[in-house]
Protein backbone atom coordinates (compact mmCIF):
# COMPACT_ATOMS: atom_id res chain seq x y z
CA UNK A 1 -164.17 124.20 48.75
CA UNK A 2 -163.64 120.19 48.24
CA UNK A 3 -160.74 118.64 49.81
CA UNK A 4 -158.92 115.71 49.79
CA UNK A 5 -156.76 113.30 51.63
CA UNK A 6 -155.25 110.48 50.32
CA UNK A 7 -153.56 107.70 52.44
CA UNK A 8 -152.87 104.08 52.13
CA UNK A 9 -150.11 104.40 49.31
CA UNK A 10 -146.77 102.58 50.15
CA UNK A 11 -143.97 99.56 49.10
CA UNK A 12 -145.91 96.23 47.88
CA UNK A 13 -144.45 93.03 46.30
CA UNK A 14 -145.57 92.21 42.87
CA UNK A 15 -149.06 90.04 43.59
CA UNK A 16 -150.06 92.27 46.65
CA UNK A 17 -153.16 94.30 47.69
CA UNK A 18 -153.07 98.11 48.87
CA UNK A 19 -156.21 99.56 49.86
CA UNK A 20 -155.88 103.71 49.11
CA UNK A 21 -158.24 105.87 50.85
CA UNK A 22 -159.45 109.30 50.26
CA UNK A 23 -160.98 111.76 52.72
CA UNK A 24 -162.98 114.57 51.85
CA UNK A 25 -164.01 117.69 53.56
CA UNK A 26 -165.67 120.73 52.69
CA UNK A 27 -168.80 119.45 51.05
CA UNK A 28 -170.46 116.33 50.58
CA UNK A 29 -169.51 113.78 48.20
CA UNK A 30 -173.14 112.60 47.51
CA UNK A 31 -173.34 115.39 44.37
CA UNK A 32 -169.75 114.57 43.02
CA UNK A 33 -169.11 112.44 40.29
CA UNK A 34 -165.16 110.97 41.70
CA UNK A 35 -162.70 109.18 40.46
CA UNK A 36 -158.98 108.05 40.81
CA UNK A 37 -155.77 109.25 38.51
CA UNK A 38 -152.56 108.04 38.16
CA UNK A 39 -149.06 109.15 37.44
CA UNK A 40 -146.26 107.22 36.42
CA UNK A 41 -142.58 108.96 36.31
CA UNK A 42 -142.42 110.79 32.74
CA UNK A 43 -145.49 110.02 32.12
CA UNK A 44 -149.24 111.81 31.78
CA UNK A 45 -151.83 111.41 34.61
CA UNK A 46 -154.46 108.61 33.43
CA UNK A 47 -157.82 107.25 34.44
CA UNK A 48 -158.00 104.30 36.72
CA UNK A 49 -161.10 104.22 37.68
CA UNK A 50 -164.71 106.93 37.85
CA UNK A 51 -167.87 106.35 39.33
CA UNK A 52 -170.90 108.75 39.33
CA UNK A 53 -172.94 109.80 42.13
CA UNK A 54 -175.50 107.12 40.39
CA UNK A 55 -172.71 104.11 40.76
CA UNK A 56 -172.06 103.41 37.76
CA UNK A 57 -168.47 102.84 37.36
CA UNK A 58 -165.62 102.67 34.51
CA UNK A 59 -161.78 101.35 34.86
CA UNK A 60 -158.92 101.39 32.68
CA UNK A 61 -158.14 98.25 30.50
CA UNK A 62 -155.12 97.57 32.54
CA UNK A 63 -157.04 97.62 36.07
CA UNK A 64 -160.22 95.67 35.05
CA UNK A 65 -160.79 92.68 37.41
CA UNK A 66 -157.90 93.89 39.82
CA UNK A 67 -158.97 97.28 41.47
CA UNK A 68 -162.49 98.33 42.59
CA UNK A 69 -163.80 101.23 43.18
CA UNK A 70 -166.51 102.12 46.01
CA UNK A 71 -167.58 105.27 48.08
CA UNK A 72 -168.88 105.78 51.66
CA UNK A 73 -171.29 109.16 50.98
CA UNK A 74 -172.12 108.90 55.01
CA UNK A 75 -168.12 109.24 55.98
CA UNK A 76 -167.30 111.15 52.73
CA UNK A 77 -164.57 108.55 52.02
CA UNK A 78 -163.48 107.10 48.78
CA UNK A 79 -161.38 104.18 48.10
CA UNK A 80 -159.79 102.23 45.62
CA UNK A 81 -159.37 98.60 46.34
CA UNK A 82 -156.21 97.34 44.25
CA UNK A 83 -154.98 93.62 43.98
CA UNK A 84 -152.83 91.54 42.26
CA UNK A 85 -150.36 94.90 41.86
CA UNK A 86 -147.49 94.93 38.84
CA UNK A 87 -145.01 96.92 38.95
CA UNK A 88 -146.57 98.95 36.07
CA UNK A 89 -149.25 99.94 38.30
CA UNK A 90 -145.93 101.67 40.13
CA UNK A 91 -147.02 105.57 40.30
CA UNK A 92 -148.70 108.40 42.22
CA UNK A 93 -152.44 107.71 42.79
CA UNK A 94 -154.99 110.81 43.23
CA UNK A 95 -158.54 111.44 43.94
CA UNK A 96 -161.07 114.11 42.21
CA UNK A 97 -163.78 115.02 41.98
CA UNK A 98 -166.47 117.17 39.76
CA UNK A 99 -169.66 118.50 40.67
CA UNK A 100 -172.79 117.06 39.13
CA UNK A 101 -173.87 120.27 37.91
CA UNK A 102 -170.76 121.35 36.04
CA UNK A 103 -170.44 118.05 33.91
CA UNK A 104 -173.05 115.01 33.41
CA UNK A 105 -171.79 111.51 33.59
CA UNK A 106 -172.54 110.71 29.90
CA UNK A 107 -169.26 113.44 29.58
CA UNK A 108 -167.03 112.25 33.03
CA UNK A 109 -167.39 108.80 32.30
CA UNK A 110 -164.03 108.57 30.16
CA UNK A 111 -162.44 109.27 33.25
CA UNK A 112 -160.11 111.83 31.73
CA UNK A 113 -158.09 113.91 34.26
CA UNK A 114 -159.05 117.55 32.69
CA UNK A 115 -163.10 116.60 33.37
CA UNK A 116 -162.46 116.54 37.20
CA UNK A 117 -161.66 119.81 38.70
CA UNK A 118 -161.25 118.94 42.39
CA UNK A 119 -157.67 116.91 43.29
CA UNK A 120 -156.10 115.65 45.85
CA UNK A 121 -152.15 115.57 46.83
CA UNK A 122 -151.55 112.20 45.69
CA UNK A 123 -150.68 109.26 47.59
CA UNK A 124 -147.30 107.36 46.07
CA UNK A 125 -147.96 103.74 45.58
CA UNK A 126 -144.50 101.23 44.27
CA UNK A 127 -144.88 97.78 43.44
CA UNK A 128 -141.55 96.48 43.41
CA UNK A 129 -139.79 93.19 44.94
């Protein structure tokens, strides 16, 4: 079974960088299409960012230009690069993952939560001054 561990979450000032990681164990992440969620209080859990096992990536309209994504297949790692935070980037920040051969990128790419079956614990992240 895929597993995750997220770290790098913490307290930023408006205008900072964090750098979240994500760990994986179990299996390899070279046939997993993975992405990165978010979860603001009283809120639903939202696409940041998705890339496919091909590297083609997507991010939300509020991240583009400020947060990249990238993966290490070799160390099974995924991170997500985030600068220039706002405080409405305030939330908890998971990985997932799904399996290339239970959904094709044409139907992951939205990056909706309920396509990726594979989560992590989350990783709280709180831009604030």
């Amino acid at each position: 079974q895929l597993q995750f561990v997220e770290s790098g979450g913490g307290l930023v000032q408006p205008g900072g960088s964090l750098t979240l990681s994500c760990a994986a164990s179990g299996f390899s992440l070279d046939y997993y299409h993975v992405g990165w969620f978010r979860q603001a209080p009283g809120k639903e859990r939202e696409g940041v960012s998705c890339l496919s096992v091909g590297d083609s990536t997507v991010y939300a309209d509020s991240v583009k230009g400020r947060f990249t994504i990238s993966r290490d297949n070799v160390g099974n790692m995924l991170y997500l690069q985030m600068n220039s935070l706002k405080p409405e980037d305030t939330a908890v920040y998971y990985c997932a993952a799904v399996h290339i051969t239970k959904s094709s990128w044409p139907l992951v790419s939205s990056c909706a939560p309920n396509r990726y079956d594979s989560w992590g614990q989350g990783t709280q992240v709180t831009v604030s001054s």
